[in-house]
Protein backbone atom coordinates (compact mmCIF):
# COMPACT_ATOMS: atom_id res chain seq x y z
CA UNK A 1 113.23 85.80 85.04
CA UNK A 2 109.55 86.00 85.74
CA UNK A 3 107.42 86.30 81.97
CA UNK A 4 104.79 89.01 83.74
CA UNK A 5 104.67 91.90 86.14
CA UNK A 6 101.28 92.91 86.59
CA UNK A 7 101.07 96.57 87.73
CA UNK A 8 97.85 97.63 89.23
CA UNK A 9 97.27 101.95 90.24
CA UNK A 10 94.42 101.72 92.20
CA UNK A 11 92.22 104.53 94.36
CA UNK A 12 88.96 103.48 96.04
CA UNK A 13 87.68 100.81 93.76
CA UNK A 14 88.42 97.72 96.32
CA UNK A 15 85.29 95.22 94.79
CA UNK A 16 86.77 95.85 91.69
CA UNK A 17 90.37 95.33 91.90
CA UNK A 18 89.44 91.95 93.91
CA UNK A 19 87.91 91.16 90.87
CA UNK A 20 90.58 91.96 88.75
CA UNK A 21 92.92 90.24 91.00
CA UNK A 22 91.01 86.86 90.79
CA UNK A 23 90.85 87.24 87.29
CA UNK A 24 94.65 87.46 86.94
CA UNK A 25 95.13 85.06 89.11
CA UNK A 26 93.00 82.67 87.22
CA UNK A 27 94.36 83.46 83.61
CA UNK A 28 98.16 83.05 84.80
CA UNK A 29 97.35 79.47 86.17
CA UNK A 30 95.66 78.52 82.90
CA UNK A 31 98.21 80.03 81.01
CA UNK A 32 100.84 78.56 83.06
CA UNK A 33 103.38 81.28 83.23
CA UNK A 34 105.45 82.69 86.18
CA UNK A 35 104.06 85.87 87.38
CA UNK A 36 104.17 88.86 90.15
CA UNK A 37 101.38 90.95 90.76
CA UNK A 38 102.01 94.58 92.29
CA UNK A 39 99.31 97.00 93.25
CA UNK A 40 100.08 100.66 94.29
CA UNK A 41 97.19 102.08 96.32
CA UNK A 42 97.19 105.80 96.16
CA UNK A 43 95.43 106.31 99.78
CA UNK A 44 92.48 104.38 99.45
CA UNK A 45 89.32 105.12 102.13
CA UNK A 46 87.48 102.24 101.29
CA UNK A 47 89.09 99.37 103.16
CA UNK A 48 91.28 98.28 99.67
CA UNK A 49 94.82 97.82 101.63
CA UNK A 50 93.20 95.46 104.68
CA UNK A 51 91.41 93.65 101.51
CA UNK A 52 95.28 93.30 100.04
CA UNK A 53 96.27 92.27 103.17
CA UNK A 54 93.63 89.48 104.10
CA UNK A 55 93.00 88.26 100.85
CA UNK A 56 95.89 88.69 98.51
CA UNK A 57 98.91 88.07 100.87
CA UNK A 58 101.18 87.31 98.23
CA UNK A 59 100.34 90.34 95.98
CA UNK A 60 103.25 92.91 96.62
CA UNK A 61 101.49 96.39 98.06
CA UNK A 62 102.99 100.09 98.01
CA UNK A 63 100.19 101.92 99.83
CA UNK A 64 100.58 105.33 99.27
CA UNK A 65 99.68 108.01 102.37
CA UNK A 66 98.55 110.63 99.65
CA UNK A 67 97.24 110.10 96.13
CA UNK A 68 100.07 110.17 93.90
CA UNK A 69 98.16 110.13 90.70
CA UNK A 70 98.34 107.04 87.79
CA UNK A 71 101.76 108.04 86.43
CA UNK A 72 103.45 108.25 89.62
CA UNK A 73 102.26 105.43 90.58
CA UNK A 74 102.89 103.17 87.75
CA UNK A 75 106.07 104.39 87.81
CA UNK A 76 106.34 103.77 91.96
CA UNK A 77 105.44 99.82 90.84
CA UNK A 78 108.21 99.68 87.78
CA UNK A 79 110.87 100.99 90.07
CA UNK A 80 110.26 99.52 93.26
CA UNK A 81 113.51 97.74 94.88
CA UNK A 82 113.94 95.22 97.31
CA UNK A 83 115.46 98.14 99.38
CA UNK A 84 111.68 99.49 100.14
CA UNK A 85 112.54 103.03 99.00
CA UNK A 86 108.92 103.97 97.17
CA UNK A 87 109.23 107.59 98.45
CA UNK A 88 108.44 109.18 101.35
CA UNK A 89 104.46 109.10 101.62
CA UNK A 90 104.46 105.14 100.81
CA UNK A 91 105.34 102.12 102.68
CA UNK A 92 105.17 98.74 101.12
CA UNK A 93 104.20 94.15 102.26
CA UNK A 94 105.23 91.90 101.95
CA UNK A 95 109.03 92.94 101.18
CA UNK A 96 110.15 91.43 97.87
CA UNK A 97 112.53 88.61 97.59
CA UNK A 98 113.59 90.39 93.91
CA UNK A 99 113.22 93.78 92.40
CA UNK A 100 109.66 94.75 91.63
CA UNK A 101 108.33 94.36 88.21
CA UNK A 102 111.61 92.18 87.03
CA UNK A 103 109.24 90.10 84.49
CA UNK A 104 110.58 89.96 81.00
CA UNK A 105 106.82 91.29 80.38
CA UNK A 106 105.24 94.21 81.99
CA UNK A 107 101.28 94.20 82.53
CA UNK A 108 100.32 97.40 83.14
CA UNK A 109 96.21 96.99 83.99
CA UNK A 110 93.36 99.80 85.78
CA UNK A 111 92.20 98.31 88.93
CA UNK A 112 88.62 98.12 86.64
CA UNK A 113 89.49 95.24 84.45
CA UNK A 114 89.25 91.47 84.10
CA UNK A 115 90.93 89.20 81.96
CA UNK A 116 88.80 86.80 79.86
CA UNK A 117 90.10 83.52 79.67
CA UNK A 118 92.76 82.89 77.26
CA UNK A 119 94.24 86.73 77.58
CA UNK A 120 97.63 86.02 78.83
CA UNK A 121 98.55 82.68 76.62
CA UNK A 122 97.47 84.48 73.49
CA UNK A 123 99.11 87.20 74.66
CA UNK A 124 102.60 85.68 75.52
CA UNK A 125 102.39 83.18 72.15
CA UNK A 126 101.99 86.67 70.20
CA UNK A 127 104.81 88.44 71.75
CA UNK A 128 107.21 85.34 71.91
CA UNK A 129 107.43 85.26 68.08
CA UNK A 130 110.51 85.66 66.40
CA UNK A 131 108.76 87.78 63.94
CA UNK A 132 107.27 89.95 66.94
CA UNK A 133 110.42 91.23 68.04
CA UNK A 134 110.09 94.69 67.55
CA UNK A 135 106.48 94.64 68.96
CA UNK A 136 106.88 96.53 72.05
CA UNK A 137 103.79 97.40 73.21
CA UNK A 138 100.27 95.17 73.08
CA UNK A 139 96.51 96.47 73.58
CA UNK A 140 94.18 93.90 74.03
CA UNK A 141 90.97 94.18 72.53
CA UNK A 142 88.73 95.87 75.47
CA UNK A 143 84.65 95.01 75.87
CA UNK A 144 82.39 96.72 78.30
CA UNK A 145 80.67 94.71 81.27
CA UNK A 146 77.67 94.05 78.64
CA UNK A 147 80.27 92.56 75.76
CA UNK A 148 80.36 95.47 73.40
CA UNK A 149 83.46 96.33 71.78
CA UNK A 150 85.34 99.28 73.83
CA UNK A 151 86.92 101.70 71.16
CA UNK A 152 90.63 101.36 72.22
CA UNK A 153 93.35 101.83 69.20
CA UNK A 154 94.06 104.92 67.97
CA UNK A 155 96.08 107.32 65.49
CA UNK A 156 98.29 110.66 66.65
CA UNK A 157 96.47 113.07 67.60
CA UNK A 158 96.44 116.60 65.32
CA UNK A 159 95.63 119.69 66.63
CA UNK A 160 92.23 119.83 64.64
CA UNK A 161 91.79 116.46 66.54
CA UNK A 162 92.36 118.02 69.58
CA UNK A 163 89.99 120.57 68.88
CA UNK A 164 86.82 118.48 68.66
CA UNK A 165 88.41 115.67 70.83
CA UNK A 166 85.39 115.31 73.78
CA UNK A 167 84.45 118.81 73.56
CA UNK A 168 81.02 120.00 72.47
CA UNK A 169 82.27 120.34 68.79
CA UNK A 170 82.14 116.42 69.10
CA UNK A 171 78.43 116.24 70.63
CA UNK A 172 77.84 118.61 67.76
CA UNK A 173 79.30 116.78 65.50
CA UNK A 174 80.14 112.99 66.25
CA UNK A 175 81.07 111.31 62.99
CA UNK A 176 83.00 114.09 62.00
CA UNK A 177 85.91 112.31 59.75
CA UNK A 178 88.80 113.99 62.24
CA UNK A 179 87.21 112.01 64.70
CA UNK A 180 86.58 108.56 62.89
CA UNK A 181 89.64 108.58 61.41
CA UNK A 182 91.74 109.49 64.96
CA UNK A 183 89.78 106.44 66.78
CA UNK A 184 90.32 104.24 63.89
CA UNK A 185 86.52 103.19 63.17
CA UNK A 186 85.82 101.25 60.51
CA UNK A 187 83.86 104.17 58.36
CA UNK A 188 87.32 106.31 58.58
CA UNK A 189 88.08 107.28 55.05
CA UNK A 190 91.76 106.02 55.70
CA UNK A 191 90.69 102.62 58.01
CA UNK A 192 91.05 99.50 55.90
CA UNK A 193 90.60 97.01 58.81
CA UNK A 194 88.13 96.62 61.71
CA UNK A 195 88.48 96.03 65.29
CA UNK A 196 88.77 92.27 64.79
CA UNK A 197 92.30 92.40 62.94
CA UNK A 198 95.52 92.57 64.31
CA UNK A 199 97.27 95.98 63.37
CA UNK A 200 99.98 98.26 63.74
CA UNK A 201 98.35 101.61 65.58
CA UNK A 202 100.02 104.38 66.74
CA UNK A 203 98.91 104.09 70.33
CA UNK A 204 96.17 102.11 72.56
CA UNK A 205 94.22 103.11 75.56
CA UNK A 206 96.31 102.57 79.00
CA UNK A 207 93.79 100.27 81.10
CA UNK A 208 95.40 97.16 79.63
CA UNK A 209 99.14 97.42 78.32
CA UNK A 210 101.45 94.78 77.24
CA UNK A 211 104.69 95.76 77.50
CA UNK A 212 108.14 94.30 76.42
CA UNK A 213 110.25 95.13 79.44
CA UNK A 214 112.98 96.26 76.66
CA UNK A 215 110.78 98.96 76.01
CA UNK A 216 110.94 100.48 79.26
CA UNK A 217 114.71 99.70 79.51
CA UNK A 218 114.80 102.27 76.61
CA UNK A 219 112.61 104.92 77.37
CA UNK A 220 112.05 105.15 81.17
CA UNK A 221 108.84 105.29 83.11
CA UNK A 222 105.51 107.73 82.46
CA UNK A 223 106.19 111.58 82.34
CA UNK A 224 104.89 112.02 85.80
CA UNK A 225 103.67 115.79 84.41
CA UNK A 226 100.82 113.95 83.18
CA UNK A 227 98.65 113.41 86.64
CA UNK A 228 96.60 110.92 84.65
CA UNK A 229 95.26 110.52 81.24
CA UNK A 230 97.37 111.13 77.78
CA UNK A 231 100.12 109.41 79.82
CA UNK A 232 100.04 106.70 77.57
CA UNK A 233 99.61 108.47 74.66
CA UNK A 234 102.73 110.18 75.36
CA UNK A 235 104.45 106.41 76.03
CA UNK A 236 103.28 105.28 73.28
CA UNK A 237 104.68 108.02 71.15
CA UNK A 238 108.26 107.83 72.69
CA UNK A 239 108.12 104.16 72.27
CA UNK A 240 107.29 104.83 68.24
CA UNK A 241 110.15 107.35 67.59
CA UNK A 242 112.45 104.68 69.30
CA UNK A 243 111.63 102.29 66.89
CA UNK A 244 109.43 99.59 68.76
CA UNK A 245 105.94 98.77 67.23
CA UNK A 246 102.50 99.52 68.82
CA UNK A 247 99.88 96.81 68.10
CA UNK A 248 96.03 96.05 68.59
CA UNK A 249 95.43 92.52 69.40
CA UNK A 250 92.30 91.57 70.08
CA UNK A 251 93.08 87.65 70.23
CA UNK A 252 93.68 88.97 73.65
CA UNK A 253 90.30 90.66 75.38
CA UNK A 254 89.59 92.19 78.27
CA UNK A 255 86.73 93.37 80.37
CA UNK A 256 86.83 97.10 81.12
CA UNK A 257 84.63 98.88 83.88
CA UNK A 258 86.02 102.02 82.46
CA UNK A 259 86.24 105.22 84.64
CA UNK A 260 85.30 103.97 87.96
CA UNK A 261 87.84 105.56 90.83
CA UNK A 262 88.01 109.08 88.14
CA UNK A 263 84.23 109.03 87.71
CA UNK A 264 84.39 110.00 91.59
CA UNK A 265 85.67 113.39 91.09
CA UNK A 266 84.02 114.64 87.25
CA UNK A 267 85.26 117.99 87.73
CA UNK A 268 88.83 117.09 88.76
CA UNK A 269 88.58 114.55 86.29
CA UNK A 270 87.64 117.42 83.05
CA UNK A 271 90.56 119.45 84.12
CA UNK A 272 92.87 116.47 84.14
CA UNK A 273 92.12 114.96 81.10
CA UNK A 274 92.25 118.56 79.17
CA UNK A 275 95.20 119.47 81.19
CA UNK A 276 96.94 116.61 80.11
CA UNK A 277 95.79 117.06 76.36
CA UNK A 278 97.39 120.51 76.23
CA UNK A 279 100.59 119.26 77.95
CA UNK A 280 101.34 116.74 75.60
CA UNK A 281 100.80 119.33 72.43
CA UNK A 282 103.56 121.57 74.61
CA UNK A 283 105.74 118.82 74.87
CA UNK A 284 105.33 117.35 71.10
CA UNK A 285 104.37 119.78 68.86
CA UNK A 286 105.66 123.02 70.74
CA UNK A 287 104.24 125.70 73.09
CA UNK A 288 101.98 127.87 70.81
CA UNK A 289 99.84 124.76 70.02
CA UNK A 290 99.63 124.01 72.91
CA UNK A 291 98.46 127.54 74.24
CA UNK A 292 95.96 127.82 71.37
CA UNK A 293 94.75 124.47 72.17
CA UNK A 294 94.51 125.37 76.32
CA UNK A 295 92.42 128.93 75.73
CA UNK A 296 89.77 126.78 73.00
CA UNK A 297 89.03 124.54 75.11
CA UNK A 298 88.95 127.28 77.80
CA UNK A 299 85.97 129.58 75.58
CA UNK A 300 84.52 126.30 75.07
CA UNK A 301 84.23 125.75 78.93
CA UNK A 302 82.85 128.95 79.35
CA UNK A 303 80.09 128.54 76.49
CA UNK A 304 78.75 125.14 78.28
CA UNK A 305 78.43 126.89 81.79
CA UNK A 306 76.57 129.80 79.51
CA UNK A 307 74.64 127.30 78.62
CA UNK A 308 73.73 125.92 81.91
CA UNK A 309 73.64 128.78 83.34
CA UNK A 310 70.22 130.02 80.80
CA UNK A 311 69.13 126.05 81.44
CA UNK A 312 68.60 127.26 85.26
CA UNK A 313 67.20 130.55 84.62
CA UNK A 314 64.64 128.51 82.10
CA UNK A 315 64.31 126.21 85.79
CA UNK A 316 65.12 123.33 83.50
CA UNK A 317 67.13 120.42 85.82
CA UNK A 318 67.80 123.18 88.67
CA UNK A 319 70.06 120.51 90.23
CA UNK A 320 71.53 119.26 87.47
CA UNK A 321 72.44 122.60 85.97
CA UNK A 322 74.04 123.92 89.22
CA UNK A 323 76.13 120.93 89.59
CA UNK A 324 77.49 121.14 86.30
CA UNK A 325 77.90 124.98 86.35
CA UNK A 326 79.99 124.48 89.47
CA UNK A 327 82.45 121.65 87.79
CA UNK A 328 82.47 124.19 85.07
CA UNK A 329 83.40 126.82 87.44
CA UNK A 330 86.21 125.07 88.80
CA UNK A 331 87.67 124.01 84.96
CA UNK A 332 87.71 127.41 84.34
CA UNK A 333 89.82 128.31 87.65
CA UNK A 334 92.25 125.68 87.08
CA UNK A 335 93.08 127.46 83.85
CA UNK A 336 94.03 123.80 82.11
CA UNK A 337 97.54 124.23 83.57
């Protein structure tokens, strides 16, 4: 068996994901360890599938015809067969000798990221342990393009989490202890470690995941419901109530871009990552938190393009202030559903 499937959802980001493909490449031959890498394009326009093709022959490619979104098309690289069935708007080169991610390790990594030296050995060492067994899923420590720290472990959200959770209660209020202690800084009245320790979290952010393949033996794929973002909250979580362990390792680090193919759309990108927020309180804590949660952040949508709106009148930022009004606009018409 292969130790790592790498699994790479990319859209529009080619420069990067050439990056992030060296970067694997160079980290598995240091590390020594067998490896398949398998990027799913979800309809690129910028040239990313002839890049594949020139440069990275050996990388296996499902190049979608339409953009599938990141849990669709994680899911598209788990399952993938020899057989080439990746759904109708996908085809897929070379052809695999073996099923698609068949490592006994599953990399699941955002098209934005490179590997610092030294990732996948620690990584592997760490996991290997008999005493590790139960560990099922890994973040690695993440660090912006400049070297400072990325926050990336976290605690279960609550639905007073949710509440301030990147919505203007936070700008108003960004040390607020809900939100310290949910992102597990090191002033969080419960925190006893710092991002340099190895811990047990509840879950870590989805641009680098380490994944036992046991664990996905156990609990399927990503609810495809979530287009993109609190997908791997919502992993995690199932992974937890199954009994595996969640861990922060940051022995392990890796360089994070952060938001480049969902910074394209912002708008698209708001109602997604709300959307997704109120699905998962629907689908873990029941549908009236979940409605409360969708019509908050709703009013609190409609306050900020209020706000903009008397910023324009004021002729404060015209531009600015009828862009944002119009990604506001189209938040509120999506109704977070």
């Amino acid at each position: 068996m292969l130790d790592i499937s790498f699994i790479l959802v990319s859209w529009n980001v080619r420069e990067l994901l050439k990056r992030a493909l060296e970067a694997i490449l160079a980290d598995a031959a240091a590390a020594n360890c067998v490896a398949e890498i398998i990027v799913v394009d979800n309809a690129s326009r910028d040239g990313t599938v002839e890049m594949l093709r020139a440069d990275f022959p050996h990388v296996h490619v499902i190049a979608n015809t339409e953009n599938v979104g990141f849990t669709r098309g994680n899911n598209q690289g788990l399952t993938a067969t020899a057989s080439g069935q990746y759904g109708t708007n996908a085809v897929s080169f070379p052809s695999p000798a073996t099923a698609a991610a068949s490592g006994r390790y599953i990399f699941l990594l955002n098209p934005d990221t490179e590997l610092l030296p030294g990732a996948l050995r620690a990584l592997l060492d760490y996991m290997d342990a008999p005493e590790n067994a139960r560990v099922g899923i890994v973040g690695p420590q993440l660090v912006y393009a400049d070297g400072s720290l990325q926050s990336s472990r976290r605690r279960f959200p609550k639905f007073s989490t949710a509440l301030f959770e990147s919505t203007k209660l936070e700008q108003w209020f960004p040390n607020n202890s809900l939100i310290t202690d949910y992102r597990l800084r090191p002033n969080s009245v419960r925190e006893m470690t710092d991002d340099s320790t190895t811990q047990d979290v509840d879950w870590v952010v989805g641009a680098a995941m380490f994944v036992r393949r046991a664990v996905y033996e156990q609990i399927g794929g990503f609810d495809e419901r979530f287009f993109m973002y609190s997908e791997e909250l919502d992993w995690c979580y199932r992974a937890k109530q199954a009994g595996w362990r969640v861990v922060y390792f940051p022995n392990a680090r890796v360089l994070h871009h952060e938001g480049k193919s969902s910074e394209q759309v912002i708008a698209q990108r708001d109602i997604y990552f709300h959307s997704s927020k109120v699905r998962y309180f629907k689908k873990h804590h029941g549908v009236l938190q979940g409605e409360l949660l969708r019509w908050f952040l709703l009013g609190m949508f409609g306050f900020q393009m209020l706000e903009e709106a008397a910023k324009y009148v004021l002729g404060h930022k015209r531009e600015l202030r009828a862009a944002r009004m119009k990604a506001y606009r189209q938040v509120l018409a999506s109704g977070l559903k």
